[in-house]
N, C-alpha and C. Protein backbone atom coordinates (compact mmCIF):
# COMPACT_ATOMS: atom_id res chain seq x y z
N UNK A 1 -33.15 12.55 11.31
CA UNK A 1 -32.18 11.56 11.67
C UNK A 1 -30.96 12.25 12.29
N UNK A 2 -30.69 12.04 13.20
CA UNK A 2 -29.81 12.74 13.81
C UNK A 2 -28.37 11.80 14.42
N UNK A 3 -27.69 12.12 15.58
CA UNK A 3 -26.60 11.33 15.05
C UNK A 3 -27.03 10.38 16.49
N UNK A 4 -25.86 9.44 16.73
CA UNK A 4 -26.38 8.03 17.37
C UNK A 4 -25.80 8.47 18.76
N UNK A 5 -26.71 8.44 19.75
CA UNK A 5 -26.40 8.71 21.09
C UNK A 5 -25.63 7.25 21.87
N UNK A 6 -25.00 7.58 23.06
CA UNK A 6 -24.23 7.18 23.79
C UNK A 6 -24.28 5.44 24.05
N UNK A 7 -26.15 5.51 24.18
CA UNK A 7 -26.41 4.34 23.86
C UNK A 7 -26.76 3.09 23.24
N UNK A 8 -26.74 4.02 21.80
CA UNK A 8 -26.45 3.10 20.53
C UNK A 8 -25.19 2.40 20.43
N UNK A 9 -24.42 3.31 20.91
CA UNK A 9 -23.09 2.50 20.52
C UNK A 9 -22.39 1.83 21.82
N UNK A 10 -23.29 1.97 22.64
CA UNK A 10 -22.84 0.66 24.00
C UNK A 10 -23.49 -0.37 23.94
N UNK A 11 -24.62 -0.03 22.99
CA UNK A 11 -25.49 -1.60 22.24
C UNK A 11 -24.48 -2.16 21.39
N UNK A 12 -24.22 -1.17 20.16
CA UNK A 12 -23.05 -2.06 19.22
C UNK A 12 -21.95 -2.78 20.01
N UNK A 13 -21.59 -2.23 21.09
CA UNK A 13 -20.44 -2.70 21.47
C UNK A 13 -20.50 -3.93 22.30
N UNK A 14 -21.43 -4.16 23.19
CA UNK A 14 -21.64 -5.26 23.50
C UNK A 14 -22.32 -6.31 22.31
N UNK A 15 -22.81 -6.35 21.35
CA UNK A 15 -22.80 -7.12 19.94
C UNK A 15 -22.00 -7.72 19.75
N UNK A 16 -20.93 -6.47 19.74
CA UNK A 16 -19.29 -6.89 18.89
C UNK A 16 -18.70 -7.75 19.82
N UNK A 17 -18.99 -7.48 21.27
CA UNK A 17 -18.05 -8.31 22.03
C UNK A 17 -18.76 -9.32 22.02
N UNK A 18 -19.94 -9.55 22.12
CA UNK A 18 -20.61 -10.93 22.66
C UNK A 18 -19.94 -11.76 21.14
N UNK A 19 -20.30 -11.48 19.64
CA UNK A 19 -19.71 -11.90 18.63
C UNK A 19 -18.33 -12.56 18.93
N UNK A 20 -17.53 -11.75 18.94
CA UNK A 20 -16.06 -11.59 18.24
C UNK A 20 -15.30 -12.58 19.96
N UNK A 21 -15.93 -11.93 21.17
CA UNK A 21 -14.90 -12.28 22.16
C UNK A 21 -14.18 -11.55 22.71
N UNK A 22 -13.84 -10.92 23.96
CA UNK A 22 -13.02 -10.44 24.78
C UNK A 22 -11.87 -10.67 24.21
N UNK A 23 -10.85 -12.10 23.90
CA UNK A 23 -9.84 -12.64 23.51
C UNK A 23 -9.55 -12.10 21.96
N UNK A 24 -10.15 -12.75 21.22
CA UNK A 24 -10.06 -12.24 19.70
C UNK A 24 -9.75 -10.81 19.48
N UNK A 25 -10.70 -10.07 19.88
CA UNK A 25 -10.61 -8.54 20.44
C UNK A 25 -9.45 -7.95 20.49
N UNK A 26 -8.84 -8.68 21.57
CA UNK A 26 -7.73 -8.00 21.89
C UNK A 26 -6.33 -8.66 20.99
N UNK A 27 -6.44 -9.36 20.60
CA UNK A 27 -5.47 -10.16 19.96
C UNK A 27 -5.64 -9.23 17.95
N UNK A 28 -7.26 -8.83 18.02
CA UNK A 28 -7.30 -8.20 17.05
C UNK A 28 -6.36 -6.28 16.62
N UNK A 29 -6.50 -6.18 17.97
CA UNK A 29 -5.94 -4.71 18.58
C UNK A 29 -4.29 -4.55 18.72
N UNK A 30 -3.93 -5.73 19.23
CA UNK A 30 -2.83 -6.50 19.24
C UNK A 30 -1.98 -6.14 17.67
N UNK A 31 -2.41 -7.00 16.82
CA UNK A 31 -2.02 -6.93 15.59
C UNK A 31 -2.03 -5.76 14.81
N UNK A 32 -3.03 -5.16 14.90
CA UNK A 32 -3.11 -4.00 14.28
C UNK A 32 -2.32 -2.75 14.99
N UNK A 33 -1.81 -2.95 15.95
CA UNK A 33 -0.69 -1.78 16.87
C UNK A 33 0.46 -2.34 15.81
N UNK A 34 0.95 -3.72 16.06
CA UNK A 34 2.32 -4.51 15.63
C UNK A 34 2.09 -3.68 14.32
N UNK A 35 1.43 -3.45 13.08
CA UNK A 35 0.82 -3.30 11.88
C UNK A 35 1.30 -1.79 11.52
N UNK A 36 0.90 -1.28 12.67
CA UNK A 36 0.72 0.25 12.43
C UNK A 36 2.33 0.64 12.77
N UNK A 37 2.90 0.00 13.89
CA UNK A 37 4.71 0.18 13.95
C UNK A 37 5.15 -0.39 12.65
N UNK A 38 5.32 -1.42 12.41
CA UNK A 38 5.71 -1.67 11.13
C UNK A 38 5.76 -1.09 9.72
N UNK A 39 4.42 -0.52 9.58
CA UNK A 39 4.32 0.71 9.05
C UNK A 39 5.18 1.79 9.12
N UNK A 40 5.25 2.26 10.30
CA UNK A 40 5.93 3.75 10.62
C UNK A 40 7.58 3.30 10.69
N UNK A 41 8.23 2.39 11.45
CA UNK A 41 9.18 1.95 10.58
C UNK A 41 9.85 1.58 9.13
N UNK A 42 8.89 1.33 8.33
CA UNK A 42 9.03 1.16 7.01
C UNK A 42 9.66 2.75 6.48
N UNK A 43 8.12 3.62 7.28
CA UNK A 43 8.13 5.06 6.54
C UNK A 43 9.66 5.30 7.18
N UNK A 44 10.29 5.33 8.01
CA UNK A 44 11.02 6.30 8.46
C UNK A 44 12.70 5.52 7.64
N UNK A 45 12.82 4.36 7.56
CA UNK A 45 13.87 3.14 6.99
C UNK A 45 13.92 3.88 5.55
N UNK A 46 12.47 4.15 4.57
CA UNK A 46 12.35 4.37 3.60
C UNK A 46 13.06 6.10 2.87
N UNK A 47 12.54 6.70 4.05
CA UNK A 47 13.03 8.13 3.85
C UNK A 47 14.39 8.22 4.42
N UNK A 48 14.76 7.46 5.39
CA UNK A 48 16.71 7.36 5.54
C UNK A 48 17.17 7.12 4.39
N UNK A 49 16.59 5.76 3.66
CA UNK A 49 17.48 5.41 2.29
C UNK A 49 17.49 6.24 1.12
N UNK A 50 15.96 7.14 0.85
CA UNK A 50 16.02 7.59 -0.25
C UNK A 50 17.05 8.99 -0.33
N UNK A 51 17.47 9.27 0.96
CA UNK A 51 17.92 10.56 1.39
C UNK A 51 19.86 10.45 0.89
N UNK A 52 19.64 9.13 1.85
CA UNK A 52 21.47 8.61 1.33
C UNK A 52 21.36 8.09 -0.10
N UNK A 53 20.48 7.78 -0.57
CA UNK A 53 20.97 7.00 -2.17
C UNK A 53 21.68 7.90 -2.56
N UNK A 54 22.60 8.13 -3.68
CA UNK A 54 23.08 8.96 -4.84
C UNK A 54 21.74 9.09 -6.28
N UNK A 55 21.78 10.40 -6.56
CA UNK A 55 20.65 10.37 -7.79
C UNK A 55 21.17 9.59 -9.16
N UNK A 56 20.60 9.17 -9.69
CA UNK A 56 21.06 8.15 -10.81
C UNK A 56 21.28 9.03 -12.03
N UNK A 57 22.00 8.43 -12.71
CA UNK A 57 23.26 9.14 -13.48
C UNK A 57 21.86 8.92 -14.85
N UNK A 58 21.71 10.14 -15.50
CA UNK A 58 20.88 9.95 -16.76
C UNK A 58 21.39 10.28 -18.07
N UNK A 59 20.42 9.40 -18.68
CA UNK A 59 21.56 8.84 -20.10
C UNK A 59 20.71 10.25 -20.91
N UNK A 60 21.34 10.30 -22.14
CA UNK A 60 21.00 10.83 -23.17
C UNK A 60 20.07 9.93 -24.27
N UNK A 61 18.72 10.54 -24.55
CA UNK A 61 18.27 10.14 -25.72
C UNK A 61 18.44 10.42 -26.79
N UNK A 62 18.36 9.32 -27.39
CA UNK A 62 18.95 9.24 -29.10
C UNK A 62 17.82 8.55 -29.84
N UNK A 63 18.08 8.73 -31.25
CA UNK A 63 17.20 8.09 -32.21
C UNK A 63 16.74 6.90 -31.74
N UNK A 64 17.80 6.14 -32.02
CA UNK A 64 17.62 4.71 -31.83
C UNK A 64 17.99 3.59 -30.41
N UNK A 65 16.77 3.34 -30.32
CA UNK A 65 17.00 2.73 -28.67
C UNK A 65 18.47 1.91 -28.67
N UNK A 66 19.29 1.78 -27.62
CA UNK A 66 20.30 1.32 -27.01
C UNK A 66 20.28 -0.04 -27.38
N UNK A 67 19.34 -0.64 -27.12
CA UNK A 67 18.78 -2.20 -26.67
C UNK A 67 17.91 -2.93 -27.83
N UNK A 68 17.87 -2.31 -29.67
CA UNK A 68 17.02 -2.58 -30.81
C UNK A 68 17.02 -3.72 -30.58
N UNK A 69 16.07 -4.66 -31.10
CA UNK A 69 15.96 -5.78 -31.06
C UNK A 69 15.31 -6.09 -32.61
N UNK A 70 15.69 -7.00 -32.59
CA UNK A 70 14.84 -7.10 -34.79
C UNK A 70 13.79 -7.94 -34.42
N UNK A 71 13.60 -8.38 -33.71
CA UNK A 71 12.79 -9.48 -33.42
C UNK A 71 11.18 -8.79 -32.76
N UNK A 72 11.44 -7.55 -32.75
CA UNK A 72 10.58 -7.13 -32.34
C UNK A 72 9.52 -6.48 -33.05
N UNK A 73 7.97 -6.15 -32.71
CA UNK A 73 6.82 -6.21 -33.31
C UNK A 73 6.39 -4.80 -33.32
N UNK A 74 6.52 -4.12 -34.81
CA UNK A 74 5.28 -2.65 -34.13
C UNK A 74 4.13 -2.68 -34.89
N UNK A 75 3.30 -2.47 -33.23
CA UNK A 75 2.16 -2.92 -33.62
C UNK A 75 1.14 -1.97 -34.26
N UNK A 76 1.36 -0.85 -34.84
CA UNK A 76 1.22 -0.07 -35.81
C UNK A 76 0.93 -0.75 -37.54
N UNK A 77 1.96 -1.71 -37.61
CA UNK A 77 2.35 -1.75 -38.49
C UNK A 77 1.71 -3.24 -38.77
N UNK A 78 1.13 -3.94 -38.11
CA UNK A 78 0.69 -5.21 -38.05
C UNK A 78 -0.91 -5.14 -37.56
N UNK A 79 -1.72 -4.10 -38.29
CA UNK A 79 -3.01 -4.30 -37.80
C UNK A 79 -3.99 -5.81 -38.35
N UNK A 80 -4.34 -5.74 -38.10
CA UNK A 80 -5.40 -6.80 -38.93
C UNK A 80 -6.77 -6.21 -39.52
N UNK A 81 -7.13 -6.52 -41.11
CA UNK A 81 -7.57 -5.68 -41.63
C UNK A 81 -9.73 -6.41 -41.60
């Protein structure tokens, strides 16, 4: 088995077009460019901001959480037997 010559895949391709459409096609190609900028804008928006943020100020741990709540469940301690 070897790999697919020139004219296997000018068979697939007329398939795909007779299927899908000249129009669709391109409207599919279309979107997926818009897709792929959007993307690479994201990346580049994303690494501006993380660059300017300030690093966040970190707390000290302690025994007892900041935020105890009594109302709360450990579930250690509540198995069912």
């Amino acid at each position: 088995m070897g790999s697919f010559s020139i004219w296997h895949w000018l068979i697939v391709l007329l398939v795909v077009v007779m299927i899908f459409g000249t129009k669709k096609l391109r409207n599919m190609g279309s979107d997926l460019g818009g897709a792929v900028k959007g993307f690479k804008d994201g990346m580049k928006d994303g690494s501006a901001t993380d660059a300017a943020a300030a690093p966040a100020p970190t707390q000290q741990v302690t025994g007892q959480p900041a935020n105890s709540d009594k109302s709360t469940i450990d579930v250690e301690a509540r198995q069912k037997s």
